[in-house]
C-alpha atoms as a PDB file:
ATOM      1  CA  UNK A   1     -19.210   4.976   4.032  1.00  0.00           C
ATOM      2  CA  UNK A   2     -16.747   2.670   2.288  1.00  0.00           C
ATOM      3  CA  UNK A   3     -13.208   4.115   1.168  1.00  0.00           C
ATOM      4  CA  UNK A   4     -11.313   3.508  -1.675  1.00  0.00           C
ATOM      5  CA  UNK A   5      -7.000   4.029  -1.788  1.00  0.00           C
ATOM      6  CA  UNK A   6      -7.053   6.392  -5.278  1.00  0.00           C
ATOM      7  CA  UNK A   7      -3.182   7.072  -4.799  1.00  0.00           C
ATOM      8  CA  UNK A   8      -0.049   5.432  -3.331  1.00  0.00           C
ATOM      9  CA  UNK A   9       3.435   6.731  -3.120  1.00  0.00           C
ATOM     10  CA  UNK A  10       6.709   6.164  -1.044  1.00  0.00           C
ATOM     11  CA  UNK A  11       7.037  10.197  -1.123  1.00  0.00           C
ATOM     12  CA  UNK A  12       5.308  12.229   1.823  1.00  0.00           C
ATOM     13  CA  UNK A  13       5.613  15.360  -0.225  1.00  0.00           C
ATOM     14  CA  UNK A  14       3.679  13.970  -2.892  1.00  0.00           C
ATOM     15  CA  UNK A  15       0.927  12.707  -0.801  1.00  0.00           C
ATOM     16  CA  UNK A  16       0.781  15.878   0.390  1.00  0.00           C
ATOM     17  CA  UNK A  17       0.937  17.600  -3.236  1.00  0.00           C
ATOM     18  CA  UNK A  18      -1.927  14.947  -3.945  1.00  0.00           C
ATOM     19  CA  UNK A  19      -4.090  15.690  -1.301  1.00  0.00           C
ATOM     20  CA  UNK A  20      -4.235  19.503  -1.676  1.00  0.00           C
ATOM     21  CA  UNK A  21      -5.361  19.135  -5.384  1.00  0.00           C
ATOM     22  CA  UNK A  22      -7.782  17.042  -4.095  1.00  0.00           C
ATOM     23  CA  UNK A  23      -9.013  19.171  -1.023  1.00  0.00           C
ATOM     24  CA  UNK A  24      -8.858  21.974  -3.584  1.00  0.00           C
ATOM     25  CA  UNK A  25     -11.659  20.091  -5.346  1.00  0.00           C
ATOM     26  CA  UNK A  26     -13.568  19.276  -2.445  1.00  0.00           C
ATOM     27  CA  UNK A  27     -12.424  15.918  -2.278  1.00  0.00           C
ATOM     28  CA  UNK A  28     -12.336  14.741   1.595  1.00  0.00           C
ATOM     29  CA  UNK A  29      -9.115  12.502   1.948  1.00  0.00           C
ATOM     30  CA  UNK A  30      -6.572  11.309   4.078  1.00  0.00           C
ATOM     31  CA  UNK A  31      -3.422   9.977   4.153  1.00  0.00           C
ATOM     32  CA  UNK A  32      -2.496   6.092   5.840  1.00  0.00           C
ATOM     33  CA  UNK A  33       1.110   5.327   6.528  1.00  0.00           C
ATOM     34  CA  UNK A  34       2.413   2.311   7.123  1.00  0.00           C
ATOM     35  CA  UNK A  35       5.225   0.965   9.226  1.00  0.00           C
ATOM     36  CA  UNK A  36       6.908   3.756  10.926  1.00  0.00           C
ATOM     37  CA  UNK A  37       7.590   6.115   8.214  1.00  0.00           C
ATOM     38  CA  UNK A  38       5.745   9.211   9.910  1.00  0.00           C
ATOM     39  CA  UNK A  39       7.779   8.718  12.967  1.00  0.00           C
ATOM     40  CA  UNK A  40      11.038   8.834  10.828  1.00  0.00           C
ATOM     41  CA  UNK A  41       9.717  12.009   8.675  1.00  0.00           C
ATOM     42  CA  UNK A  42       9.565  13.911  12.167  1.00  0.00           C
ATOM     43  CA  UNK A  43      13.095  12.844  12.710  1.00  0.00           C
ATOM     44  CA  UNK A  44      14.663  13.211   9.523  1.00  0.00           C
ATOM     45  CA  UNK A  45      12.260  15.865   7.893  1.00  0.00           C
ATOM     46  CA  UNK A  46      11.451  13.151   5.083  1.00  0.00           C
ATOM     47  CA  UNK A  47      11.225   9.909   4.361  1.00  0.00           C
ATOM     48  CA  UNK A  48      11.160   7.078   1.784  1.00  0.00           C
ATOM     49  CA  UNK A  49      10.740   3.791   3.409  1.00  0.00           C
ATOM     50  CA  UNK A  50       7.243   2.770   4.064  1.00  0.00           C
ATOM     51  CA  UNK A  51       3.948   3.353   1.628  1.00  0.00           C
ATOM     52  CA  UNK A  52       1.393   6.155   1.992  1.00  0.00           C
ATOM     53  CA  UNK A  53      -1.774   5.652   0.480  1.00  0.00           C
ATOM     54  CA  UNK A  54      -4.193   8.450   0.209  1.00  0.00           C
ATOM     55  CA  UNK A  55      -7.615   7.011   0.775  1.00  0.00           C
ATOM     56  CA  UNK A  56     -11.246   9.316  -0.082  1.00  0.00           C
ATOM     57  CA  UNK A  57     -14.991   8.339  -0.291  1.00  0.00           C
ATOM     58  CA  UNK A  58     -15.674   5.368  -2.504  1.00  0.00           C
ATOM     59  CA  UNK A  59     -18.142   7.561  -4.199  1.00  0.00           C
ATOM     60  CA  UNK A  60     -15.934  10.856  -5.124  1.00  0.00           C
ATOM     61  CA  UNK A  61     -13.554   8.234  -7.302  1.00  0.00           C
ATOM     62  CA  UNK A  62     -14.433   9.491 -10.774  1.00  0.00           C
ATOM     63  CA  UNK A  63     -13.759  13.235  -9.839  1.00  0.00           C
ATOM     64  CA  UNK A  64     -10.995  12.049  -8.004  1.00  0.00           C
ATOM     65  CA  UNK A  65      -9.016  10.250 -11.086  1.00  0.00           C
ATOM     66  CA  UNK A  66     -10.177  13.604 -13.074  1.00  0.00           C
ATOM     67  CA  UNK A  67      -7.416  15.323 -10.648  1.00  0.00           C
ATOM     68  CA  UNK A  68      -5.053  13.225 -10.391  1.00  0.00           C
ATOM     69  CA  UNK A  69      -5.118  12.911 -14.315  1.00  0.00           C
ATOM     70  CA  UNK A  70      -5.196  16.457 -14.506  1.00  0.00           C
ATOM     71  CA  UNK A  71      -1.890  16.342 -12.773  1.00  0.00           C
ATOM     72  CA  UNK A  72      -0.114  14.362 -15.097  1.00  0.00           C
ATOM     73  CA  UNK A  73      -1.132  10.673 -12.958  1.00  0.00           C
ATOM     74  CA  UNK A  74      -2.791   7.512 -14.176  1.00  0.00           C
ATOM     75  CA  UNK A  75      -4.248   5.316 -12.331  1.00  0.00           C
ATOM     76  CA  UNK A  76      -1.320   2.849 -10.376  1.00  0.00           C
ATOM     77  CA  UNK A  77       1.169   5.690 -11.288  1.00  0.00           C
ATOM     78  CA  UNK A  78       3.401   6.911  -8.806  1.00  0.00           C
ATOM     79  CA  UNK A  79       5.571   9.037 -11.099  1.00  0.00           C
ATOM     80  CA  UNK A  80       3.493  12.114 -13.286  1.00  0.00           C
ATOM     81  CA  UNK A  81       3.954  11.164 -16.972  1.00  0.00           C
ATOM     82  CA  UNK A  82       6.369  12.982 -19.288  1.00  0.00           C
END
């Protein structure tokens, strides 16, 4: 199955916000860190340092930018628009 990154953020909250609409539409996803940022958000409680990118099925992108549109995003947004 190939994967697709529909969403990328330096916030681990957000991904999180992100992937709960998404789940909530029965959109499989997960998130991928980079570096050591998910070792440092045990530590501190939250981090901004390294990338997450949440990643879903290649196929569910359409419904996917639906949500994330719905939410106020745009594709290579990382900020909801005013």
């Amino acid at each position: 199955m190939e994967e697709i990154t529909i969403f990328t953020t330096y916030d681990s909250f957000e991904a999180d916000r992100v992937r709960a609409a998404l789940e909530s539409e029965k959109i499989p996803s997960y998130k991928k860190s980079h570096g050591a940022g998910d070792y440092l958000g045990v530590y501190f409680g939250r981090t901004n340092i390294n990338e997450i990118e949440i990643v879903i099925p290649a196929e569910a992108e359409d419904k996917a930018s639906d949500v994330l549109e719905s939410m106020g995003y745009t594709r290579g947004d990382e900020e909801p628009e005013a």
